[in-house]
C-alpha atoms as a PDB file:
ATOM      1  CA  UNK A   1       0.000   0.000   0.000  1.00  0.00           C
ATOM      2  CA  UNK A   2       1.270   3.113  -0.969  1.00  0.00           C
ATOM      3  CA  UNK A   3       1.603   6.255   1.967  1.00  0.00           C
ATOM      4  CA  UNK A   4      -1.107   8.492   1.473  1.00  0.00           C
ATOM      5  CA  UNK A   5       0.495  12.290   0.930  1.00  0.00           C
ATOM      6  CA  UNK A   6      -0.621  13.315   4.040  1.00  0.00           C
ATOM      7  CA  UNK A   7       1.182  10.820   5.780  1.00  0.00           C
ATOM      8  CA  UNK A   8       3.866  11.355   4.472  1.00  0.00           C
ATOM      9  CA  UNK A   9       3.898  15.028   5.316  1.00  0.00           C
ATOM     10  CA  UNK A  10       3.178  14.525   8.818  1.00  0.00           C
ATOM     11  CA  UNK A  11       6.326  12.246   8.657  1.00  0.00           C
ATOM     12  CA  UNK A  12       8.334  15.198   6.883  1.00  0.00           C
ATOM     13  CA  UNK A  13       7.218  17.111   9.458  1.00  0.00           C
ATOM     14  CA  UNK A  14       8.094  14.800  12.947  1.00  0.00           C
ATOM     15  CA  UNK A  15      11.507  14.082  11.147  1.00  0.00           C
ATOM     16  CA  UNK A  16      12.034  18.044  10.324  1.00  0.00           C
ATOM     17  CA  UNK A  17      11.497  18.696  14.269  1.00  0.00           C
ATOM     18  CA  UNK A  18      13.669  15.801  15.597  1.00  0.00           C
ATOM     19  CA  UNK A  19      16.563  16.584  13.538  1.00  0.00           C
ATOM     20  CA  UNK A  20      15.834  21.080  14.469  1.00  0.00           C
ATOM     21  CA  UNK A  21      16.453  19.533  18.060  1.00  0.00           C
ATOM     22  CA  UNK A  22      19.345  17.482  17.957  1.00  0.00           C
ATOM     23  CA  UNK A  23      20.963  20.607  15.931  1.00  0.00           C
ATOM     24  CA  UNK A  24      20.433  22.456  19.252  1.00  0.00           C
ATOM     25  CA  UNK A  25      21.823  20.283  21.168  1.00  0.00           C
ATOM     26  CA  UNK A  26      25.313  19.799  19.437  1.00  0.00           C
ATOM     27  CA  UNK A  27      25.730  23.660  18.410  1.00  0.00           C
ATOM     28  CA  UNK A  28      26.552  26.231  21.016  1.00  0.00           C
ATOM     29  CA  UNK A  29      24.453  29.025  21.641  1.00  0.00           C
ATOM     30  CA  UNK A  30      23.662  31.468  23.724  1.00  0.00           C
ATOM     31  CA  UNK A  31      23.305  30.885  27.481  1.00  0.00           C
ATOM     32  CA  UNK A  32      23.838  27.233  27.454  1.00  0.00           C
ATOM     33  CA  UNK A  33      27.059  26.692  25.460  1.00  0.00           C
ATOM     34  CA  UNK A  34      29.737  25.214  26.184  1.00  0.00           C
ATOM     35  CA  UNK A  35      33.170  27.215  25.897  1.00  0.00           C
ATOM     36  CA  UNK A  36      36.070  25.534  24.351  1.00  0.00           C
ATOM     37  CA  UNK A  37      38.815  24.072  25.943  1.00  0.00           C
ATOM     38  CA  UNK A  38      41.899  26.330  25.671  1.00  0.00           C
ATOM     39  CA  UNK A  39      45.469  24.443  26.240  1.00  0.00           C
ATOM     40  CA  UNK A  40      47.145  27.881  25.175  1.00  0.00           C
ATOM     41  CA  UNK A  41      47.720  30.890  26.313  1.00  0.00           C
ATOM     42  CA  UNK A  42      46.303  32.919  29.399  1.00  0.00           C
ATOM     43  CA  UNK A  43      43.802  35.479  27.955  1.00  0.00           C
ATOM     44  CA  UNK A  44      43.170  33.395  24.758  1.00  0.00           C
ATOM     45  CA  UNK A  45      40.307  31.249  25.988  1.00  0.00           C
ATOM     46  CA  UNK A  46      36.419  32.343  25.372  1.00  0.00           C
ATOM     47  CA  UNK A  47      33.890  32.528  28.338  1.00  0.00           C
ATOM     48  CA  UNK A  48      34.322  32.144  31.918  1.00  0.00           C
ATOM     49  CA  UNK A  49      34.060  29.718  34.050  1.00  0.00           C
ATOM     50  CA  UNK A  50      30.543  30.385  34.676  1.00  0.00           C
ATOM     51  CA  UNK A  51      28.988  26.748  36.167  1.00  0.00           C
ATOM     52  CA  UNK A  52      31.917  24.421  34.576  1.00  0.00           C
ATOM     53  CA  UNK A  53      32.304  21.648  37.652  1.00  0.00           C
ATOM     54  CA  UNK A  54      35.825  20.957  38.508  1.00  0.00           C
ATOM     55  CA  UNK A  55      37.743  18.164  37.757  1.00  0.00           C
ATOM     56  CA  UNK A  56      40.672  15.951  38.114  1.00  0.00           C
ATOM     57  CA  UNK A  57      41.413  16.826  41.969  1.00  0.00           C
ATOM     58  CA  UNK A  58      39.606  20.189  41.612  1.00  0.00           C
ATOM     59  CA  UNK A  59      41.614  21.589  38.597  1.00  0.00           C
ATOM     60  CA  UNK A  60      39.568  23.932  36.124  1.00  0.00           C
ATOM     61  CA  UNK A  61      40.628  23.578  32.472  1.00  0.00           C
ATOM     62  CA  UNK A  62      43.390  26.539  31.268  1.00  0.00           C
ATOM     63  CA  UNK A  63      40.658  29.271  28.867  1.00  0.00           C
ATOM     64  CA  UNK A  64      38.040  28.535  31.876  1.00  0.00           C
ATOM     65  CA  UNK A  65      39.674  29.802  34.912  1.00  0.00           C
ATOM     66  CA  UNK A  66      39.380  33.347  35.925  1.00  0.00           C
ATOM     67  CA  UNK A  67      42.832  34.253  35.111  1.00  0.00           C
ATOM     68  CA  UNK A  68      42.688  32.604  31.943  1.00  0.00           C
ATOM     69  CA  UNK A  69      39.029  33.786  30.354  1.00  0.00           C
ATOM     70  CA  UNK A  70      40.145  37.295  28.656  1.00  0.00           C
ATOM     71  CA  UNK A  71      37.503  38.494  31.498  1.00  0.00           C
ATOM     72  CA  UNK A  72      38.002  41.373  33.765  1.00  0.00           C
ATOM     73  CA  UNK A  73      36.305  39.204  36.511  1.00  0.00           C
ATOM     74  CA  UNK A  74      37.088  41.486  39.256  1.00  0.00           C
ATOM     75  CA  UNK A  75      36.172  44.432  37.614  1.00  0.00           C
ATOM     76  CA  UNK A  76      39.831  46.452  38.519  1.00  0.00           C
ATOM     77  CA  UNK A  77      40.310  47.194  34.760  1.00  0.00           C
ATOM     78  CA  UNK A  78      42.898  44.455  34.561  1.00  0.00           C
ATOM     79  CA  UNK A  79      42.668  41.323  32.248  1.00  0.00           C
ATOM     80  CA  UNK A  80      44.219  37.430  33.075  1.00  0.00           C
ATOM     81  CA  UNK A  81      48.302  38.225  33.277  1.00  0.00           C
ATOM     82  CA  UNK A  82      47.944  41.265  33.457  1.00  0.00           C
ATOM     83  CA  UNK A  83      45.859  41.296  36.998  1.00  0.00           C
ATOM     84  CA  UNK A  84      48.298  41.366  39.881  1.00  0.00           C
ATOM     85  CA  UNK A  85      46.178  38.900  41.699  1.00  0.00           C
ATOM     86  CA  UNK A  86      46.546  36.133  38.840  1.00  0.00           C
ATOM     87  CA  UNK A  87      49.864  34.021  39.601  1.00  0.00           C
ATOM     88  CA  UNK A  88      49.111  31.690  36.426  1.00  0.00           C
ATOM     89  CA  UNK A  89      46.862  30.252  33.965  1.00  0.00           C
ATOM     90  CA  UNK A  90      45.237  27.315  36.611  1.00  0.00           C
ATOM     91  CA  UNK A  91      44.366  30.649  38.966  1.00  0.00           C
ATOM     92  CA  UNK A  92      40.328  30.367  39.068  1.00  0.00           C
ATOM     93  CA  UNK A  93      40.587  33.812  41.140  1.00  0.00           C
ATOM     94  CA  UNK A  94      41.221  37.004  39.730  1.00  0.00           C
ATOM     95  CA  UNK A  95      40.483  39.121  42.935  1.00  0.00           C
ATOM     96  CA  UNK A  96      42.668  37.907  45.662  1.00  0.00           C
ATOM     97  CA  UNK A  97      45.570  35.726  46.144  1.00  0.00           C
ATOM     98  CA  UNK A  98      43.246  32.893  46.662  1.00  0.00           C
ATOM     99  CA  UNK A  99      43.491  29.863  44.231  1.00  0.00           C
ATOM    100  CA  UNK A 100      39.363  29.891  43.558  1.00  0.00           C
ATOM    101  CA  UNK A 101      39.130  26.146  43.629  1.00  0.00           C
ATOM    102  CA  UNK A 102      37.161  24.252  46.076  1.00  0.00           C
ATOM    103  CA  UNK A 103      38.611  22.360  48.965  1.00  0.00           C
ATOM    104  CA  UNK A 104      42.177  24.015  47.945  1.00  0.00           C
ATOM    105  CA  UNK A 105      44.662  24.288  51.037  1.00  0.00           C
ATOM    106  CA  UNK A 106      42.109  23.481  53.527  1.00  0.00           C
ATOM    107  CA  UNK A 107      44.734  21.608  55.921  1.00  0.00           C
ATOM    108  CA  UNK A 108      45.542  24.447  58.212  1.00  0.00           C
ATOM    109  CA  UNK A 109      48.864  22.761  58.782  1.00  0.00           C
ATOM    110  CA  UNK A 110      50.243  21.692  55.329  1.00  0.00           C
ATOM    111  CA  UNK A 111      50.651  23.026  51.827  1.00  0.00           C
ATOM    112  CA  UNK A 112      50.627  21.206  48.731  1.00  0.00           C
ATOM    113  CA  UNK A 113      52.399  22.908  45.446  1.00  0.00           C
ATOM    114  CA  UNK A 114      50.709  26.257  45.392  1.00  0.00           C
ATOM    115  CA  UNK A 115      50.153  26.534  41.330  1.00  0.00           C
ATOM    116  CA  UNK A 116      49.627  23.604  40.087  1.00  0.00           C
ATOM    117  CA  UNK A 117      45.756  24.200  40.029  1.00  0.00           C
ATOM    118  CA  UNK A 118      44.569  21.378  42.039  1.00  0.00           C
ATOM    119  CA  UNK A 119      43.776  20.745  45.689  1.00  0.00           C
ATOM    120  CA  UNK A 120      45.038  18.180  47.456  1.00  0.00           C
ATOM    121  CA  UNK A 121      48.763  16.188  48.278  1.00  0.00           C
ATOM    122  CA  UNK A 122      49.978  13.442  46.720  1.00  0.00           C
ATOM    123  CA  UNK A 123      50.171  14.250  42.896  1.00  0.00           C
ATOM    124  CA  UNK A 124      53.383  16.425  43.489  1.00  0.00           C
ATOM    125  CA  UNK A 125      55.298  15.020  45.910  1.00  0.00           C
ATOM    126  CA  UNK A 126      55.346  18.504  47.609  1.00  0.00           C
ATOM    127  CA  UNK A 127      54.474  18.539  51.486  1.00  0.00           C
ATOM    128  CA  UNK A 128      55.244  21.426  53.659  1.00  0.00           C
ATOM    129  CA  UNK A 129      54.401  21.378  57.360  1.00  0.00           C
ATOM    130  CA  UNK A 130      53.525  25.088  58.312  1.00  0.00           C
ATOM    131  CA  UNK A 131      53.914  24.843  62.128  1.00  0.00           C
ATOM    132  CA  UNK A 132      57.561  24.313  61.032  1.00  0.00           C
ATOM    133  CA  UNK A 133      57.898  28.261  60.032  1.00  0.00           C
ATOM    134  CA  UNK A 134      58.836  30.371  62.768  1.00  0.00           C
ATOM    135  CA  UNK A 135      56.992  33.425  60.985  1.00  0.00           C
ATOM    136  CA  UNK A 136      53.459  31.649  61.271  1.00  0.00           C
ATOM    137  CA  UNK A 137      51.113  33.491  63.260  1.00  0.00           C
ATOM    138  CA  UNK A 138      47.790  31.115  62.026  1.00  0.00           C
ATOM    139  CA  UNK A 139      45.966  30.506  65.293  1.00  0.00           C
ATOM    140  CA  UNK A 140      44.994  26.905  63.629  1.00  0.00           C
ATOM    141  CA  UNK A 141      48.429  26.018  63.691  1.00  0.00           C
ATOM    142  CA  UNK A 142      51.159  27.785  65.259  1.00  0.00           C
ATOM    143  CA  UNK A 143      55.081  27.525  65.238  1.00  0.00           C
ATOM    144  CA  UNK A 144      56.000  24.407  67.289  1.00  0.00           C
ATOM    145  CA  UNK A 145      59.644  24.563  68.206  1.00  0.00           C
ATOM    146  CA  UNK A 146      59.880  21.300  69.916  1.00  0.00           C
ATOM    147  CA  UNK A 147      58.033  19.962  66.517  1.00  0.00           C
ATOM    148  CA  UNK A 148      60.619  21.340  64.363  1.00  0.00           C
ATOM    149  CA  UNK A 149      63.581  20.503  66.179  1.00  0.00           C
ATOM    150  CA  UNK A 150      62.727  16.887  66.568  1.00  0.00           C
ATOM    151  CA  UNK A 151      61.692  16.860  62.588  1.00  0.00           C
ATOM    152  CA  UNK A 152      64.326  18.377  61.788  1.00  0.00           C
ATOM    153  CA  UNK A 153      64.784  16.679  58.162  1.00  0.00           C
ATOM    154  CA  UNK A 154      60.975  17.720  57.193  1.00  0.00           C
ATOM    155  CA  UNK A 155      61.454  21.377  58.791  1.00  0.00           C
ATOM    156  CA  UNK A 156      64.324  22.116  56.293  1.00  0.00           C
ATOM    157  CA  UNK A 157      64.205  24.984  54.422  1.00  0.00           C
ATOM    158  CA  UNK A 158      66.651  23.505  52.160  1.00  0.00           C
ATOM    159  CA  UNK A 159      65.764  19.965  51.712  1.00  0.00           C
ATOM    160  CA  UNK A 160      62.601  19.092  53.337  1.00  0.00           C
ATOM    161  CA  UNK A 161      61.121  18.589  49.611  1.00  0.00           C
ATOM    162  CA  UNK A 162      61.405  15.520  47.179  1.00  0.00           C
ATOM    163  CA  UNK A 163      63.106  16.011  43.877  1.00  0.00           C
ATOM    164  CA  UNK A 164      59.761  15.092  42.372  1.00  0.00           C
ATOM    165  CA  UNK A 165      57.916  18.148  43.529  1.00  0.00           C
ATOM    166  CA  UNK A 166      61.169  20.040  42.454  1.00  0.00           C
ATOM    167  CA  UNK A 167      60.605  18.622  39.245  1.00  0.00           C
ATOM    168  CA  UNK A 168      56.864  19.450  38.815  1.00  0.00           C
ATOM    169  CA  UNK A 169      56.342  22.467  40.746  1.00  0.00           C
ATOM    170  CA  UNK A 170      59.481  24.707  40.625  1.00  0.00           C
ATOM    171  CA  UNK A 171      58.514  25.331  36.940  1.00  0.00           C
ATOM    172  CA  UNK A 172      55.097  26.836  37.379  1.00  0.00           C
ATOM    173  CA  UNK A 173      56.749  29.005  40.578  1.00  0.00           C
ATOM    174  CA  UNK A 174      56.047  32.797  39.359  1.00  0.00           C
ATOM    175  CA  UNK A 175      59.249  35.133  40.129  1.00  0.00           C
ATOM    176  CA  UNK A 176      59.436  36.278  43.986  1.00  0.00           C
ATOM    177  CA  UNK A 177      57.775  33.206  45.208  1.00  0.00           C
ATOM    178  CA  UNK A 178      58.833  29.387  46.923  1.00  0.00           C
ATOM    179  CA  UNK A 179      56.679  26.593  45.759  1.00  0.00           C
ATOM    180  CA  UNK A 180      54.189  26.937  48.984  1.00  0.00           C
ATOM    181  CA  UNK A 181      52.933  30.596  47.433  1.00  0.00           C
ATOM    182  CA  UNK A 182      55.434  32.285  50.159  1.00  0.00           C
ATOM    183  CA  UNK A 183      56.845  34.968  48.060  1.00  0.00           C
ATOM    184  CA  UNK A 184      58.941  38.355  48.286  1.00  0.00           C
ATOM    185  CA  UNK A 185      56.909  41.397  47.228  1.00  0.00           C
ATOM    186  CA  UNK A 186      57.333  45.145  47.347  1.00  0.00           C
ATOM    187  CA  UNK A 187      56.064  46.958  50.828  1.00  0.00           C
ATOM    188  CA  UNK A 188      56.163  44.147  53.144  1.00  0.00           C
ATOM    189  CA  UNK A 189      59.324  43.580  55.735  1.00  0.00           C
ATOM    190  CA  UNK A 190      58.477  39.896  54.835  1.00  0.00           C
ATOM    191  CA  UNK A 191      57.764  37.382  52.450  1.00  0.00           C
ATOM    192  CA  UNK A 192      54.320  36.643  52.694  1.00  0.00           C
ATOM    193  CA  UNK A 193      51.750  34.320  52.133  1.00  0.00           C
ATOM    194  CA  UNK A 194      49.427  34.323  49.298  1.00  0.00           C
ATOM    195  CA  UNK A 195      46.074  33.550  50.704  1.00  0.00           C
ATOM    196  CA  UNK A 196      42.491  34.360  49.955  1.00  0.00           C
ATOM    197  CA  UNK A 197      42.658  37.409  52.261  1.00  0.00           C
ATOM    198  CA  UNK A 198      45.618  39.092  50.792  1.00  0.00           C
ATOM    199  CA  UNK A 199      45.575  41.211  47.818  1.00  0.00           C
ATOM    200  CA  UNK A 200      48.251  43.232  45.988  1.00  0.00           C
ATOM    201  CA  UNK A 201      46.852  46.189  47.802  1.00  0.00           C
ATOM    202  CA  UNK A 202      47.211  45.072  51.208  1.00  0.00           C
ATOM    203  CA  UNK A 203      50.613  43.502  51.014  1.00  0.00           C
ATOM    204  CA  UNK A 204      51.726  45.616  53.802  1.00  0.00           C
ATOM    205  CA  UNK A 205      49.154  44.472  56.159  1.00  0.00           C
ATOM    206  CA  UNK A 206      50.325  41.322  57.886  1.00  0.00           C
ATOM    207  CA  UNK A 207      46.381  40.336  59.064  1.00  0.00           C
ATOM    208  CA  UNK A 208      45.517  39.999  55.603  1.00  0.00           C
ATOM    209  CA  UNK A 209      49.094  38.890  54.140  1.00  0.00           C
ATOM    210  CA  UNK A 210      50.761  36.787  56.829  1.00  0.00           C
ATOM    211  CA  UNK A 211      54.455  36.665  57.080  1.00  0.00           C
ATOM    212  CA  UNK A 212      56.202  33.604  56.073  1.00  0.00           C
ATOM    213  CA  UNK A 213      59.741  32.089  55.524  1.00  0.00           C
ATOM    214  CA  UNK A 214      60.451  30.289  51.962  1.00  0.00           C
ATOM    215  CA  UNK A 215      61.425  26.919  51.273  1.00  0.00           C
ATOM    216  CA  UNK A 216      64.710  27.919  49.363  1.00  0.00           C
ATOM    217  CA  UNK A 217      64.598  24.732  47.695  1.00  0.00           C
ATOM    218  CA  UNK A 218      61.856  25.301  45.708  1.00  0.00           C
ATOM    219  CA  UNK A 219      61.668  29.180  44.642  1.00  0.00           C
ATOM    220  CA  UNK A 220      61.971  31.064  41.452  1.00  0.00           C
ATOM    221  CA  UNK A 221      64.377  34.325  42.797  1.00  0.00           C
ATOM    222  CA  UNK A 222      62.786  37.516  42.073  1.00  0.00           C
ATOM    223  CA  UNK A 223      65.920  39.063  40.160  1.00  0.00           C
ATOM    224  CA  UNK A 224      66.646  42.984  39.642  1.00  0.00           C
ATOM    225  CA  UNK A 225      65.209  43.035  36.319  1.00  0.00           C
ATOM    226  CA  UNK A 226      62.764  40.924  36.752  1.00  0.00           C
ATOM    227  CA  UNK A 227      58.889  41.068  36.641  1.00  0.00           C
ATOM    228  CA  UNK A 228      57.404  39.166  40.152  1.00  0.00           C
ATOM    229  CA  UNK A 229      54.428  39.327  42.428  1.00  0.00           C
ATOM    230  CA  UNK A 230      53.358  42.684  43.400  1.00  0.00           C
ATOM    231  CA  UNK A 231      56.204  44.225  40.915  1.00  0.00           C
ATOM    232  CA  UNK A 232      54.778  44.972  37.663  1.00  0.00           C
ATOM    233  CA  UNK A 233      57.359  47.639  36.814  1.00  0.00           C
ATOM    234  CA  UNK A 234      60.986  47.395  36.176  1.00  0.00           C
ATOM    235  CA  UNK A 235      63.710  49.607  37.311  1.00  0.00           C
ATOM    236  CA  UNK A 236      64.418  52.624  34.814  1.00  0.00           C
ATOM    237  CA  UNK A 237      68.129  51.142  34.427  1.00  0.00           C
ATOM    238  CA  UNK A 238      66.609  47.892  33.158  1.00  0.00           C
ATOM    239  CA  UNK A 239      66.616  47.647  29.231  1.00  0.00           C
ATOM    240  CA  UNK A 240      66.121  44.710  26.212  1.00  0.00           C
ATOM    241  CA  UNK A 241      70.044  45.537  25.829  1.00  0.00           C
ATOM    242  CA  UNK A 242      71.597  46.808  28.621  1.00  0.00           C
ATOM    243  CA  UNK A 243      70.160  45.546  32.268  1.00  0.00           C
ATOM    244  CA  UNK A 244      71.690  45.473  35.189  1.00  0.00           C
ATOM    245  CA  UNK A 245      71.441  41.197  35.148  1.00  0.00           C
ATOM    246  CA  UNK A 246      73.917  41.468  32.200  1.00  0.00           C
ATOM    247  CA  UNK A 247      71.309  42.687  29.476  1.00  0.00           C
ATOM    248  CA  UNK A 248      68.647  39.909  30.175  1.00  0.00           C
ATOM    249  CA  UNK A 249      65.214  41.139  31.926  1.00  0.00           C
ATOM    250  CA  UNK A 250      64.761  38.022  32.921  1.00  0.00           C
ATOM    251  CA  UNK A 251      65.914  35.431  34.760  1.00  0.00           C
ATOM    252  CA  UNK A 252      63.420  32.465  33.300  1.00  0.00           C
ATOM    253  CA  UNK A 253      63.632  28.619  34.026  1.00  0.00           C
ATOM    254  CA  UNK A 254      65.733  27.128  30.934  1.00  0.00           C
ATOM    255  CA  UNK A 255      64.263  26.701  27.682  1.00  0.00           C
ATOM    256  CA  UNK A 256      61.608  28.673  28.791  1.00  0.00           C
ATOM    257  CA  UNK A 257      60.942  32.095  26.240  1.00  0.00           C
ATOM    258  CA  UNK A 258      60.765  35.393  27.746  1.00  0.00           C
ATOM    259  CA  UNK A 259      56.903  37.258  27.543  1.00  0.00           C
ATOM    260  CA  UNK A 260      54.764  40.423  28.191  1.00  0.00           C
ATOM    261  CA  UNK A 261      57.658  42.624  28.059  1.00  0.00           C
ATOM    262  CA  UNK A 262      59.253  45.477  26.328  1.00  0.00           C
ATOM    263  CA  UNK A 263      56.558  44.827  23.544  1.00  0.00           C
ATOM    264  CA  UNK A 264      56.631  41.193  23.541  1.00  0.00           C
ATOM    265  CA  UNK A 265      53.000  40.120  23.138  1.00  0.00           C
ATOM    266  CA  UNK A 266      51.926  37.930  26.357  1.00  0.00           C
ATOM    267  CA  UNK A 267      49.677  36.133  24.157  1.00  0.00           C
ATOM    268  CA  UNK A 268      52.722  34.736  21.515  1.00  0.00           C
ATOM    269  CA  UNK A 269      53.552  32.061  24.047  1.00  0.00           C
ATOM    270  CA  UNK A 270      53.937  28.672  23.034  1.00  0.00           C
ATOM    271  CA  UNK A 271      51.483  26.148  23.254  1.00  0.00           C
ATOM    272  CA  UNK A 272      50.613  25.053  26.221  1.00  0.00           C
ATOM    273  CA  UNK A 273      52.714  27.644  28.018  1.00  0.00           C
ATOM    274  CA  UNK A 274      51.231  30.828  29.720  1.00  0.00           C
ATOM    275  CA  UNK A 275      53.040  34.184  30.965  1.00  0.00           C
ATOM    276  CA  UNK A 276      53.479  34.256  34.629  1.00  0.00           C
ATOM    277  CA  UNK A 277      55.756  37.366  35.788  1.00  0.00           C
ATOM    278  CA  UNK A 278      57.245  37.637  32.676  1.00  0.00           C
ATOM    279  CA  UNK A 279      58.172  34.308  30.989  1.00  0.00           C
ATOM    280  CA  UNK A 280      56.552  31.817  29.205  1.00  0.00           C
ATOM    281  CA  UNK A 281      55.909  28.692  31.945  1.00  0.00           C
ATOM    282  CA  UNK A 282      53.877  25.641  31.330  1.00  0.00           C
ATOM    283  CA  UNK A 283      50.436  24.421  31.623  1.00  0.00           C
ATOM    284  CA  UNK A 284      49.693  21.565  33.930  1.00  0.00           C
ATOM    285  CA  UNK A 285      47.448  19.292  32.259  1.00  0.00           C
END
């Protein structure tokens, strides 16, 4: 039996809806897209982070995180690198020194590797016990002299850490700071601590930005010519060709490319690299 005509336009018409619908669903549009993964540059990804869930230990996808979105998400006129508050591509907070991701250095007493843009021990190798630090003044867990003189070995400044959180968090240290986000900046007597109460603004208050000592082991020196946390101008004597650190304005790991300076476009980093303070570092997966 042949379809009547009318049957078959009903048909024409079901099909025509079912297939309007599954177009929806697979192209982005407004409100409900889904913004593409970036594995490039800071500044070069599309859309925030809006209500993406973390993943993978808490870690928010580089072009998704606040510091990373080519949003002003704090609203201070500054964009991703170029916000003082943003110490790398994985930051997911672009108004304080606070990483932005859930559950993040929640033990009062230890730190993980600051900036590799996940909460949580074990993936690093890096393990810092805080009530080691003389300078600590957190209530939750003070200096314990008795602690760090009979753990002597794990209260080192110099070679408490293993060489595997050398190896994967020295690289994605910005300039100033120790792998525990303790780090030199202008203003303060002290290095201090980068925590979700401390902003470039009050790095002279030691309530908000508590002093700290580094782990020497595992910082990035923040060198005369150099860009770092909290400095975001170079001395007048510093130059492409003739700076005081023997004509280099920066002092960046090894094979790693110099960026957002004297010109250099910040967004002309390599793949999978970002500009932190200056030089080209790398992405954590």
């Amino acid at each position: 039996m042949q379809p009547s005509s009318r049957s078959t336009s009903f048909f024409i018409a079901v099909l025509a809806v079912v297939m309007a619908g599954a177009f929806l669903l697979v192209v982005p549009g407004c409100g409900n897209s889904v913004p593409a993964l970036s594995t490039g540059t800071a500044g070069t990804g599309g859309g925030g982070t809006g209500g993406f869930a973390p993943v993978d230990g808490g870690k928010i996808p580089v072009g998704m995180t606040q510091c990373s979105d080519g949003i002003d998400n704090d609203g201070d006129g500054k964009i991703d690198y170029n916000d003082p508050e943003c110490v790398g591509g994985l930051d997911n907070d672009e108004s304080s020194y606070a990483t932005g991701i859930p559950g993040d250095n929640v033990d009062a007493c230890k730190q993980d590797c600051f900036f590799d843009g996940n909460s949580g021990m074990g993936d690093d190798g890096c393990n810092w016990q805080l009530k080691c630090d003389p300078r600590t003044t957190n209530a939750a867990c003070p200096y314990d002299q008795a602690y760090a003189t009979q753990h002597a070995d794990e209260c080192s400044f110099s070679a408490s850490q293993s060489q595997t959180c050398i190896d994967k968090c020295q690289k994605l240290v910005p300039n100033g700071c120790d792998c525990f986000g303790c780090c030199v900046v202008p203003g303060a007597p002290t290095p201090v601590r980068l925590v979700a109460t401390c902003t470039a603004k009050d790095f002279g208050d030691p309530t908000k930005c508590p002093a700290c000592t580094q782990v020497t082991q595992c910082m990035t020196p923040c060198g005369h010519c150099d860009y770092c946390i909290g400095k975001d101008t170079l001395p007048s004597d510093c130059t492409p060709d003739a700076g005081t650190d023997g004509g280099t304005p920066y002092n960046c790991p090894t094979g790693y490319i110099a960026c957002g300076q004297y010109g250099v476009d910040p967004t002309m980093c390599p793949t999978d690299t970002t500009c932190v303070t200056g030089c080209c570092r790398p992405i954590v997966p």
